[in-house]
N, C-alpha and C. Protein backbone atom coordinates (compact mmCIF):
# COMPACT_ATOMS: atom_id res chain seq x y z
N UNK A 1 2.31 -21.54 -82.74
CA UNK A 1 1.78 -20.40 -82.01
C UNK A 1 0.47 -19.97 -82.68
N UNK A 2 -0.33 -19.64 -82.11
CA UNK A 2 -2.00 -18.88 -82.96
C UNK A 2 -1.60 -17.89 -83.33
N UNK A 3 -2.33 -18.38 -84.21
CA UNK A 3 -2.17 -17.43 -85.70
C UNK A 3 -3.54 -16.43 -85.76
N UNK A 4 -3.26 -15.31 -85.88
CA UNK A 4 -4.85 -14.42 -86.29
C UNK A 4 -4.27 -14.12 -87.96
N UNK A 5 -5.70 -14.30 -88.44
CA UNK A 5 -5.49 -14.05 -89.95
C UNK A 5 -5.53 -12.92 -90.49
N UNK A 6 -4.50 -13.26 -91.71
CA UNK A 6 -4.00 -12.18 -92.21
C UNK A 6 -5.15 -11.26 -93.08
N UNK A 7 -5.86 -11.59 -93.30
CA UNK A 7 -7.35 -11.31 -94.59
C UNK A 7 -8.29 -11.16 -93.45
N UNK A 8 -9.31 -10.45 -93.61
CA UNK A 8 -10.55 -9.87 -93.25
C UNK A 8 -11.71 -11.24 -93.54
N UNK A 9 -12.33 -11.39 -93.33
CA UNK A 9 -13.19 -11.96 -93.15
C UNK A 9 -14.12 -12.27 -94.21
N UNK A 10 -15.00 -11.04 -94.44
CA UNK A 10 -15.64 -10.70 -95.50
C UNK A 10 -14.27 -10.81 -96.83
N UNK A 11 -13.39 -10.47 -97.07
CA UNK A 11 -12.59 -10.82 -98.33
C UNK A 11 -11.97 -12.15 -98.03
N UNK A 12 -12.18 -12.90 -97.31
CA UNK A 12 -11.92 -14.38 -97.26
C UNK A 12 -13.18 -15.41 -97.50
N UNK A 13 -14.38 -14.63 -97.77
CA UNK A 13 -15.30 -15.10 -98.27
C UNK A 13 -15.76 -15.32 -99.62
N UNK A 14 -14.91 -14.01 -99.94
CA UNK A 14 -14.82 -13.86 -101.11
C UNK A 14 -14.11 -14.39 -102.26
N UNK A 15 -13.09 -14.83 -101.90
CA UNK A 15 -12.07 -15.42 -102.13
C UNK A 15 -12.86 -17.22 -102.20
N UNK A 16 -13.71 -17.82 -101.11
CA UNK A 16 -13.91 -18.89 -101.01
C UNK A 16 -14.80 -19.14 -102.26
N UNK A 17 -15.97 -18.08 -102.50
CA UNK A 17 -16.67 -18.31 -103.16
C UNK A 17 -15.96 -18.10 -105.08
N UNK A 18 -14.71 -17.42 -104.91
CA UNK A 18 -14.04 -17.95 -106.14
C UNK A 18 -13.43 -19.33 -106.45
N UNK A 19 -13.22 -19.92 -105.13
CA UNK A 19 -12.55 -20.52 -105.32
C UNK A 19 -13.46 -22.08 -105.05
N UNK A 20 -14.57 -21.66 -105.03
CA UNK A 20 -15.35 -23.12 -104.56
C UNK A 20 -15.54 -24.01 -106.06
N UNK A 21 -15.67 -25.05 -105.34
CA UNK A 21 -15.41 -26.35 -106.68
C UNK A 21 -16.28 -25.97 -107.83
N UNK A 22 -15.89 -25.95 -108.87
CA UNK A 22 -15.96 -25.96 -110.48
C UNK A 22 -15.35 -26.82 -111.48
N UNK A 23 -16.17 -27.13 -112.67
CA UNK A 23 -14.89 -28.24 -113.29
C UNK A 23 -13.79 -27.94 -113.72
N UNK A 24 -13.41 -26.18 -113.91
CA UNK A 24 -12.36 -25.57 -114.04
C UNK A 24 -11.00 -26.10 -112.88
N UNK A 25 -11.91 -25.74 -111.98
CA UNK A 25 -10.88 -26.25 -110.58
C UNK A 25 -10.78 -27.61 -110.71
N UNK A 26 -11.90 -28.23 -110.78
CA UNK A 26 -11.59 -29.81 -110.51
C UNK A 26 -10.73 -30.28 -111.75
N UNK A 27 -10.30 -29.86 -113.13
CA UNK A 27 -10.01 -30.30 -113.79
C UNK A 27 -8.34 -29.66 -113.73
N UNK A 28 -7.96 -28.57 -113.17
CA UNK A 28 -6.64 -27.99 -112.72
C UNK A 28 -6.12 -29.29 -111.62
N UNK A 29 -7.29 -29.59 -110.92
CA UNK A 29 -6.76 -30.80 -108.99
C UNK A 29 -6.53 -31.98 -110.14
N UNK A 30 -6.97 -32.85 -111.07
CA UNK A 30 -6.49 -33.68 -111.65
C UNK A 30 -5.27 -33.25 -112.57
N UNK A 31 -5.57 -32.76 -113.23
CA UNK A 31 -4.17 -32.50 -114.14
C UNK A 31 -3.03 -32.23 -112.78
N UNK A 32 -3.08 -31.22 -111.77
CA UNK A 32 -2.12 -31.32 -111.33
C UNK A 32 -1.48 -32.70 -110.47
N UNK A 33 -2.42 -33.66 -110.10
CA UNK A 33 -2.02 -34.76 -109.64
C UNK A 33 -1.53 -35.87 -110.46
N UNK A 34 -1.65 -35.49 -111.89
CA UNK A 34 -1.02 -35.99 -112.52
C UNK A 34 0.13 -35.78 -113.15
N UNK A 35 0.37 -34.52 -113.01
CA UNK A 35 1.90 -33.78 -113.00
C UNK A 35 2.58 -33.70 -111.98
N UNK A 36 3.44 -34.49 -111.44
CA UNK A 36 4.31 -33.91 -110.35
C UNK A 36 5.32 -33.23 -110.07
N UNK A 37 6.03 -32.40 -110.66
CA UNK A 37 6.53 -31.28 -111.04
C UNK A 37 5.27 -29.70 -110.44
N UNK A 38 4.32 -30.10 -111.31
CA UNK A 38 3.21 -29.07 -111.13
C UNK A 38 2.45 -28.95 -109.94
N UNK A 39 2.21 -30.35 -109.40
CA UNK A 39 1.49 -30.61 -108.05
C UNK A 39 2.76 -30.07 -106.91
N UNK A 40 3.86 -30.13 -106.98
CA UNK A 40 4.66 -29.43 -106.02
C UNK A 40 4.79 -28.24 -105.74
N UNK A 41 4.74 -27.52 -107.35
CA UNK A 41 5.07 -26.49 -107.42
C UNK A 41 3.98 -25.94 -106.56
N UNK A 42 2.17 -26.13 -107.42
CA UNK A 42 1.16 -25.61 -106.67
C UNK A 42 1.14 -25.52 -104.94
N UNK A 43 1.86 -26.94 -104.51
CA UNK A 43 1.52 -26.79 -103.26
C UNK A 43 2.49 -26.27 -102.37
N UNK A 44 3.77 -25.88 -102.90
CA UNK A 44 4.81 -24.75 -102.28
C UNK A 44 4.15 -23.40 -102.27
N UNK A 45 3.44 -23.28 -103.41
CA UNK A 45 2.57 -22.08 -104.06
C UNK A 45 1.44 -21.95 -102.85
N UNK A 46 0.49 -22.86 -102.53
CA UNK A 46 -0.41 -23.00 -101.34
C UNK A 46 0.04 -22.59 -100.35
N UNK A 47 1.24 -23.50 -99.60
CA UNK A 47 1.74 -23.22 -98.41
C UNK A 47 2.31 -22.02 -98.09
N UNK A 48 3.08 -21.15 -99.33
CA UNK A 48 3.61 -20.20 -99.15
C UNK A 48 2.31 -18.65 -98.62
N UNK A 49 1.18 -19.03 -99.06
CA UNK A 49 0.59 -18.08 -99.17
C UNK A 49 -0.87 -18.29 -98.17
N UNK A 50 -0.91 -19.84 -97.69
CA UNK A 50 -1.95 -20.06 -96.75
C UNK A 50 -1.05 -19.57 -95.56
N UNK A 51 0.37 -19.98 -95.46
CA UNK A 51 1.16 -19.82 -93.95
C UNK A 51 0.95 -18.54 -93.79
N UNK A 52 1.28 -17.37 -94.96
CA UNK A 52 1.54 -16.00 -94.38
C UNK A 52 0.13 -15.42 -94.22
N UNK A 53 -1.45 -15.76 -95.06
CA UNK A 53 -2.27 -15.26 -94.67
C UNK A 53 -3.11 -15.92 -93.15
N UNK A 54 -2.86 -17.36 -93.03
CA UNK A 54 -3.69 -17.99 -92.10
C UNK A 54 -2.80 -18.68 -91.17
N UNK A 55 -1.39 -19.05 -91.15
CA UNK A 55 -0.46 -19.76 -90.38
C UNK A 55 -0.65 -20.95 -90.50
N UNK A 56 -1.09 -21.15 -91.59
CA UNK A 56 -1.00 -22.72 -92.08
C UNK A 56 -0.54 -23.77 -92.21
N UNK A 57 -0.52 -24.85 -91.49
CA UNK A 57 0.09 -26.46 -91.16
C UNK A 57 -0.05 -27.31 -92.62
N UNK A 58 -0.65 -27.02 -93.42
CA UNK A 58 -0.82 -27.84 -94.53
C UNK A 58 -1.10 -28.95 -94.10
N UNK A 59 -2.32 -29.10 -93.66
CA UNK A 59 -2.64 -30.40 -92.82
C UNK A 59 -3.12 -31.36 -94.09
N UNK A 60 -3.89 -30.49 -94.96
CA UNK A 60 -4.40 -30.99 -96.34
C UNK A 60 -6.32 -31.19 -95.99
N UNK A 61 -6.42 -30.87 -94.67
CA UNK A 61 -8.17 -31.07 -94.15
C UNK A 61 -8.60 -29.79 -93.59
N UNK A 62 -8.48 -28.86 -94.35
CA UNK A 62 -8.50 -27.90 -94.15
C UNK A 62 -10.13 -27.58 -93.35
N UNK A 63 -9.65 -26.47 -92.55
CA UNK A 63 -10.99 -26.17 -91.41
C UNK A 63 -11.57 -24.93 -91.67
N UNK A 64 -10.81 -24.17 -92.37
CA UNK A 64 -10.86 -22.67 -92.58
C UNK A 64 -12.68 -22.26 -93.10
N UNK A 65 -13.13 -22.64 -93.62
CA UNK A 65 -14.85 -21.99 -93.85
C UNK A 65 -15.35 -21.85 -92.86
N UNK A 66 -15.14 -23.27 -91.90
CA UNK A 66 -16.17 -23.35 -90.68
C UNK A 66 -15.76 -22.53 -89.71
N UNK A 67 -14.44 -22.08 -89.54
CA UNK A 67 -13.85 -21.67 -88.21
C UNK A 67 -13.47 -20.27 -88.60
N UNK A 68 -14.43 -19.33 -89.47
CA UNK A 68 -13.86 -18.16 -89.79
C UNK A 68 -12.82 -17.47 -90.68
N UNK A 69 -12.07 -18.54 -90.84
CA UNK A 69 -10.81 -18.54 -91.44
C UNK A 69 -9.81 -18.28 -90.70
N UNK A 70 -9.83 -18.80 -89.42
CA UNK A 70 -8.97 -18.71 -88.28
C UNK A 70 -8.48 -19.99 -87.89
N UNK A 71 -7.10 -20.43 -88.38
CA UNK A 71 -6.73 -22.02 -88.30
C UNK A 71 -6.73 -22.62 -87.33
N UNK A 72 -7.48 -23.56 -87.13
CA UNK A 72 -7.71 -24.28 -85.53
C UNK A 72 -6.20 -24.89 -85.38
N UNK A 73 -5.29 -25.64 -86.75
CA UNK A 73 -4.07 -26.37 -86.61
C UNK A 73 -3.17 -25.44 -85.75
N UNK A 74 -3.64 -24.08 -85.77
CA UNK A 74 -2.39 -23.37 -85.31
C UNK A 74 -2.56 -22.64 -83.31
N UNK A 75 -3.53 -23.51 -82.91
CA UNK A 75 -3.98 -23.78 -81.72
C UNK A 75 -2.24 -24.47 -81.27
N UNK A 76 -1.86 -24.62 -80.08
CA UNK A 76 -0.68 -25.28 -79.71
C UNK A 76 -0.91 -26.51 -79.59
N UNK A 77 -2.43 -26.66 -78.80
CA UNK A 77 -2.96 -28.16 -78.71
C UNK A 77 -3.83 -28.90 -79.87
N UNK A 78 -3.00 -28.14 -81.19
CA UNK A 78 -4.33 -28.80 -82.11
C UNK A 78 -5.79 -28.94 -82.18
N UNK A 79 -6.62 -28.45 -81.40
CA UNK A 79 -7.72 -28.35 -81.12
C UNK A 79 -8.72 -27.96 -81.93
N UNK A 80 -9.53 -28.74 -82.49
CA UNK A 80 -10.06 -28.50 -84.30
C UNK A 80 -11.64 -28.27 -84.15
N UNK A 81 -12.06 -28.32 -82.62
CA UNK A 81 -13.64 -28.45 -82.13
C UNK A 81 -13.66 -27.86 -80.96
N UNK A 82 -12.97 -26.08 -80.67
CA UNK A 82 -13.38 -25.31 -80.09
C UNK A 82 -11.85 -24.91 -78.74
N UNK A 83 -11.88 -24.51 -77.69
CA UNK A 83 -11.22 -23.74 -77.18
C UNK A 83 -10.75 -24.61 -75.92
N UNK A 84 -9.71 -25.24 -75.51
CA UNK A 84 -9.09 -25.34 -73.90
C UNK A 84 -9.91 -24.87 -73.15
N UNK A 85 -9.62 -25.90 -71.64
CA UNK A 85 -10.13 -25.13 -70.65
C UNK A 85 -9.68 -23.83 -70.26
N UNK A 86 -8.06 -23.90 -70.93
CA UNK A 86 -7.33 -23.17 -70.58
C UNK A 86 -7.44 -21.80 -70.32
N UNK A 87 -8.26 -21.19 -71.37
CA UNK A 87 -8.55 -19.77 -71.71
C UNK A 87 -7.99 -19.23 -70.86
N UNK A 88 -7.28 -17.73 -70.68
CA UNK A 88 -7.34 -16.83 -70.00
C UNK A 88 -9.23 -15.75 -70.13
N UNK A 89 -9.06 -15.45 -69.20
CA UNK A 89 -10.40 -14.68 -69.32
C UNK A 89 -10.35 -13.47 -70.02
N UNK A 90 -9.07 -12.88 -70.24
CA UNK A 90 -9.22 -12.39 -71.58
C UNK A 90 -8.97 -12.54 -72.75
N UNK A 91 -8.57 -13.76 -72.92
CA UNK A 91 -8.96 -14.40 -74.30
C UNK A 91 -7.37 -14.73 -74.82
N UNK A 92 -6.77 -14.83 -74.08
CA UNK A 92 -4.84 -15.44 -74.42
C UNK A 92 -4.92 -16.71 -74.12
N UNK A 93 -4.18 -17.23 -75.04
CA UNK A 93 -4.17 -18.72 -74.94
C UNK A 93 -3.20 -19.00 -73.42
N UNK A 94 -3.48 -20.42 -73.57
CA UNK A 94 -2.96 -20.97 -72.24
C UNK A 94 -1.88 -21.18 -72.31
N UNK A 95 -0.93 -21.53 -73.24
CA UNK A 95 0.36 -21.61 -73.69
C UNK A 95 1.24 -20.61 -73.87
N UNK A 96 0.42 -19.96 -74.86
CA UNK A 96 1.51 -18.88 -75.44
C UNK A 96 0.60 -17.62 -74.45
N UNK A 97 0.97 -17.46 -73.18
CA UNK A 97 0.44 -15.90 -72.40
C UNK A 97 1.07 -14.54 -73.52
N UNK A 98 -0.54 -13.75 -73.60
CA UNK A 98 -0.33 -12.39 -74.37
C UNK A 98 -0.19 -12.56 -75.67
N UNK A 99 -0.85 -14.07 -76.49
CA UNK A 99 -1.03 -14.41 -77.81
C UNK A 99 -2.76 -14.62 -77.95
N UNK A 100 -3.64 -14.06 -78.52
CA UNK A 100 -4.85 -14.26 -78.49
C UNK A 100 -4.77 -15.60 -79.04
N UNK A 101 -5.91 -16.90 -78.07
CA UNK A 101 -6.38 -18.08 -78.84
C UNK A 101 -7.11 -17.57 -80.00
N UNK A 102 -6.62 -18.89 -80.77
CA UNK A 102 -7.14 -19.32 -81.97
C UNK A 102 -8.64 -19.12 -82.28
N UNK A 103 -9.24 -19.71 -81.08
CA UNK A 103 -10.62 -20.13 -80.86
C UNK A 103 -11.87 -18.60 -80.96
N UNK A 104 -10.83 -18.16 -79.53
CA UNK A 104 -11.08 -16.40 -79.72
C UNK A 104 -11.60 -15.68 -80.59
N UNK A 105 -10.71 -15.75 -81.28
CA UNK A 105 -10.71 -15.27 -83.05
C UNK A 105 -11.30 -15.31 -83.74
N UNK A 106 -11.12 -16.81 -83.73
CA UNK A 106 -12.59 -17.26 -84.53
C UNK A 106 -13.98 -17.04 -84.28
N UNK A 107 -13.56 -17.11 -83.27
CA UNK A 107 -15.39 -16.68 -82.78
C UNK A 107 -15.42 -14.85 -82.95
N UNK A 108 -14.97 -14.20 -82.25
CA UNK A 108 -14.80 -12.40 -82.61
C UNK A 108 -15.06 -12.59 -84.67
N UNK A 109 -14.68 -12.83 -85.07
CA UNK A 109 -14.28 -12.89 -86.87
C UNK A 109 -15.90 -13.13 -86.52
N UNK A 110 -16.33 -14.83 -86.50
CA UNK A 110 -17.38 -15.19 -87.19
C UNK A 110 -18.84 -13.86 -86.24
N UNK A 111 -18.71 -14.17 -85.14
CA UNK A 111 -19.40 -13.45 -84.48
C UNK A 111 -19.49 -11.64 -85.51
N UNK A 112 -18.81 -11.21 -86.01
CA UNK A 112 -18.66 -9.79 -86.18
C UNK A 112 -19.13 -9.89 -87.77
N UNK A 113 -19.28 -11.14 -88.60
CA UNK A 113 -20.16 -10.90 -89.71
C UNK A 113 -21.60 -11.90 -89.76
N UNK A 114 -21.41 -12.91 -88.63
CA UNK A 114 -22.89 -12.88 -88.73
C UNK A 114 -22.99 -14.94 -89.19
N UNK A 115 -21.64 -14.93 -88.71
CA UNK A 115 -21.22 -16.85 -89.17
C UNK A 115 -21.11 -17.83 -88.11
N UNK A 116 -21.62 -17.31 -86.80
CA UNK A 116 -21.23 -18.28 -85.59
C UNK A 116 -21.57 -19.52 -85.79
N UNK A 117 -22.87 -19.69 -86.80
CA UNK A 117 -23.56 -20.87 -87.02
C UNK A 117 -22.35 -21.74 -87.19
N UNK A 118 -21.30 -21.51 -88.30
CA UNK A 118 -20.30 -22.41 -88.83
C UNK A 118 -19.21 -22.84 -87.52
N UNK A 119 -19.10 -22.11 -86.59
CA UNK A 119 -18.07 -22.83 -85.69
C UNK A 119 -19.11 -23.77 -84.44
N UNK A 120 -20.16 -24.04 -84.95
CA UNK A 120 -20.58 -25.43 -84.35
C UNK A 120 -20.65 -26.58 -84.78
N UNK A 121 -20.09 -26.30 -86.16
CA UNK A 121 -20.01 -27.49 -86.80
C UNK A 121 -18.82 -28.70 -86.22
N UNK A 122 -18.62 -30.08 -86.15
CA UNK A 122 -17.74 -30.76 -85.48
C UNK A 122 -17.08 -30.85 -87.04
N UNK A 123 -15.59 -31.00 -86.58
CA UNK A 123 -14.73 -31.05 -86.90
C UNK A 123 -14.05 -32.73 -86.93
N UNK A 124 -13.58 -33.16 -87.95
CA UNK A 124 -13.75 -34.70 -87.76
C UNK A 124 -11.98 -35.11 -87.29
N UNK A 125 -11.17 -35.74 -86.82
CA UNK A 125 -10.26 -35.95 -86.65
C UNK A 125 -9.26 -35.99 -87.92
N UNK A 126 -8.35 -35.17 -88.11
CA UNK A 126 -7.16 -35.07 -88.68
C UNK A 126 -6.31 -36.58 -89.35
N UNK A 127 -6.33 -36.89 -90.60
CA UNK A 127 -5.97 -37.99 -91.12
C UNK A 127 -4.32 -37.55 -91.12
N UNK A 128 -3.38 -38.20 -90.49
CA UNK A 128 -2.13 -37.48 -90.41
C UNK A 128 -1.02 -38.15 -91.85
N UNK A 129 -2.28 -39.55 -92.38
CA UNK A 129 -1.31 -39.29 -93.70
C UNK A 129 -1.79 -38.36 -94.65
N UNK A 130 -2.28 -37.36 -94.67
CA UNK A 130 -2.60 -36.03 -95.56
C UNK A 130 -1.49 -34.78 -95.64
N UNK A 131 -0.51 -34.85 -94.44
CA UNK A 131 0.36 -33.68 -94.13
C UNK A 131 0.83 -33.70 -95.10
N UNK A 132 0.96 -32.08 -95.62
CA UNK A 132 1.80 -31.80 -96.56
C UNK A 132 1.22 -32.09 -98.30
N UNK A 133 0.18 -32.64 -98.08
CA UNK A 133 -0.73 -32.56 -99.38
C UNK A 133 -1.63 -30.97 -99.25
N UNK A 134 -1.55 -30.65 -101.17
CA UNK A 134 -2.75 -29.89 -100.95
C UNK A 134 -4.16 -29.80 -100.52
N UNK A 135 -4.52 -28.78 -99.82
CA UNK A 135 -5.86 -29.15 -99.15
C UNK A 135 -6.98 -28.41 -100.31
N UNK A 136 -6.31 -27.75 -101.00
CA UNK A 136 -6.96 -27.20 -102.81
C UNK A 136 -7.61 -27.61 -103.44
N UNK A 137 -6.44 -28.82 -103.82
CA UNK A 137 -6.80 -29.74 -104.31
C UNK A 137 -7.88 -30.95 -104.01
N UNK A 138 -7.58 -30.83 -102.81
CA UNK A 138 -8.67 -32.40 -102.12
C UNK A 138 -9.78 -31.63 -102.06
N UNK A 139 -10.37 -30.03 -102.11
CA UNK A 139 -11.08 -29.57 -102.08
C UNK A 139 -11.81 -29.43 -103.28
N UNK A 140 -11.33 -29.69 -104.51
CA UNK A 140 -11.85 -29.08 -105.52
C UNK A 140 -12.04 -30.42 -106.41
N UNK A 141 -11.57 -31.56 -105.54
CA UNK A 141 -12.46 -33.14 -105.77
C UNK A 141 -12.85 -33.43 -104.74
N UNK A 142 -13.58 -32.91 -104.05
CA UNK A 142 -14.82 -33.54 -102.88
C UNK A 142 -14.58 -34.34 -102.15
N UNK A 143 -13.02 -34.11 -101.58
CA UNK A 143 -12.43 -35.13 -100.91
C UNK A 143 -12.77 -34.90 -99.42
N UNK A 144 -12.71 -33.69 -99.10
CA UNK A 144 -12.78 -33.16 -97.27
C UNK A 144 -14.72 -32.61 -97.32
N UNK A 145 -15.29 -33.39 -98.09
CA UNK A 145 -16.71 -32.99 -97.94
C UNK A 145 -17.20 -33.32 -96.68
N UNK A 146 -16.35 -34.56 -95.87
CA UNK A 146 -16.83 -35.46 -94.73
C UNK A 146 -15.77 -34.52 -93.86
N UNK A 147 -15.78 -33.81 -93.67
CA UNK A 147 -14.64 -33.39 -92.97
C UNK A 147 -15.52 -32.55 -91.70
N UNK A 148 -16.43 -31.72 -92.01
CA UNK A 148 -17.08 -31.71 -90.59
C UNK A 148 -18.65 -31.69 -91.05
N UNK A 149 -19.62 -31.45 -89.80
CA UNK A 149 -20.71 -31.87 -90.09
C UNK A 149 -21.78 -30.71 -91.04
N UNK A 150 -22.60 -31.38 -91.16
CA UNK A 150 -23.56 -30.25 -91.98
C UNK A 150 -23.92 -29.00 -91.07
N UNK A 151 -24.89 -28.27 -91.68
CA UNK A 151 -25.63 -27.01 -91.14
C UNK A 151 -26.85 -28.00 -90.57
N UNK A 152 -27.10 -28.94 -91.52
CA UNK A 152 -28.52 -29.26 -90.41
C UNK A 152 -28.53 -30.61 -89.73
N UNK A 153 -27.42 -30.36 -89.30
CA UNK A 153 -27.11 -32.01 -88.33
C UNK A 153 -27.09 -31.41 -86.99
N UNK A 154 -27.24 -29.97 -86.77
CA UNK A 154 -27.09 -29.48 -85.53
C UNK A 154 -28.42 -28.76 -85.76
N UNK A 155 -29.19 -29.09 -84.42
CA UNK A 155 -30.47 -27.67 -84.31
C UNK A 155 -29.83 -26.75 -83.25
N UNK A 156 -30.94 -25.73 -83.41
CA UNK A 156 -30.95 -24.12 -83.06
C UNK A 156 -30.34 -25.05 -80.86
N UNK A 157 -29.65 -23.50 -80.50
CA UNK A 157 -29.13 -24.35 -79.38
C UNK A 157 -30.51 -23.87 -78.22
N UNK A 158 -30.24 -25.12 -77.44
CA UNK A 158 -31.76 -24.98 -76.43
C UNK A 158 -31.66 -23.36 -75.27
N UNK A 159 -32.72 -22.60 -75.38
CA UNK A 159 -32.90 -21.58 -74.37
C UNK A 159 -32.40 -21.72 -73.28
N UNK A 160 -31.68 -21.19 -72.67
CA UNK A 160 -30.87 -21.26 -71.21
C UNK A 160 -32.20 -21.02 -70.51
N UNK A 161 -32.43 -21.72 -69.44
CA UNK A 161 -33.75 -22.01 -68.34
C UNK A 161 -33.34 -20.70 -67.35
N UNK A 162 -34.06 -20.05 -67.02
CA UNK A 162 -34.29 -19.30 -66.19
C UNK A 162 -35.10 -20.03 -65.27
N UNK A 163 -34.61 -19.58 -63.83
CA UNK A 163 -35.10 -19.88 -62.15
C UNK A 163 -35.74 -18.74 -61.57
């Protein structure tokens, strides 16, 4: 079911920029992959606390910077590069009637601090042997760097033509 997130926007930014790769981090993502005891624990630890703030699939390719911090996995149709035809016109998903889409969200969130740029980024297809790995971890060794496209692989979008 879509998930709207549990954290604000602006303090999920905040949070990113603690948590963006360092050799501190990168040297916690190895040691813990080399502990497995510890690598479980962490990623019960992940899941427990990505599900209740973001409704998190633990896909391990995580989408969350680009899309607001509004989980595209938790779309019904998986949809990792924007919104169904489905929409209701006021913004309920097509599935779940009287549940705001995912997509929605994301866009209201990014739209309301000033980040729309990031939900044009493409989103690359879901590696489905990753489920259930940390996405922390693959983050904090430069693993999901390819995961969607840059800021400048897309230009500014063309002026709608007036008649």
């Amino acid at each position: 079911m879509p998930t709207t997130p549990g954290i604000s926007l602006p303090f999920a930014l905040v949070v990113q920029r603690v948590l963006r790769p360092k050799r501190i981090w990168y040297s916690l993502a190895v040691w813990l992959e080399a502990t497995p005891w510890a690598y479980a624990t962490f990623t019960a630890l992940e899941k427990l606390v990505k599900g209740k703030l973001f409704g998190c699939r633990m896909c391990a390719q995580c989408a969350l910077p680009s899309t607001a911090y509004a989980c595209p996995m938790t779309c019904p149709k998986q949809l990792r590069n924007g919104p169904c035809g489905g929409v209701a016109a006021n913004g309920d998903c097509e599935v779940y009637p009287g549940v705001r889409c995912v997509w929605v969200v994301a866009y209201e969130r990014a739209a309301g601090a000033g980040h729309t740029a990031d939900l044009r980024r493409l989103q690359r297809p879901i590696d489905n042997r990753e489920w259930g790995k940390s996405s922390w971890v693959n983050y904090w060794q430069h693993r999901d760097a390819g995961l969607w496209t840059a800021d400048a692989s897309f230009a500014a979008a063309p002026p709608i033509e007036q008649r």
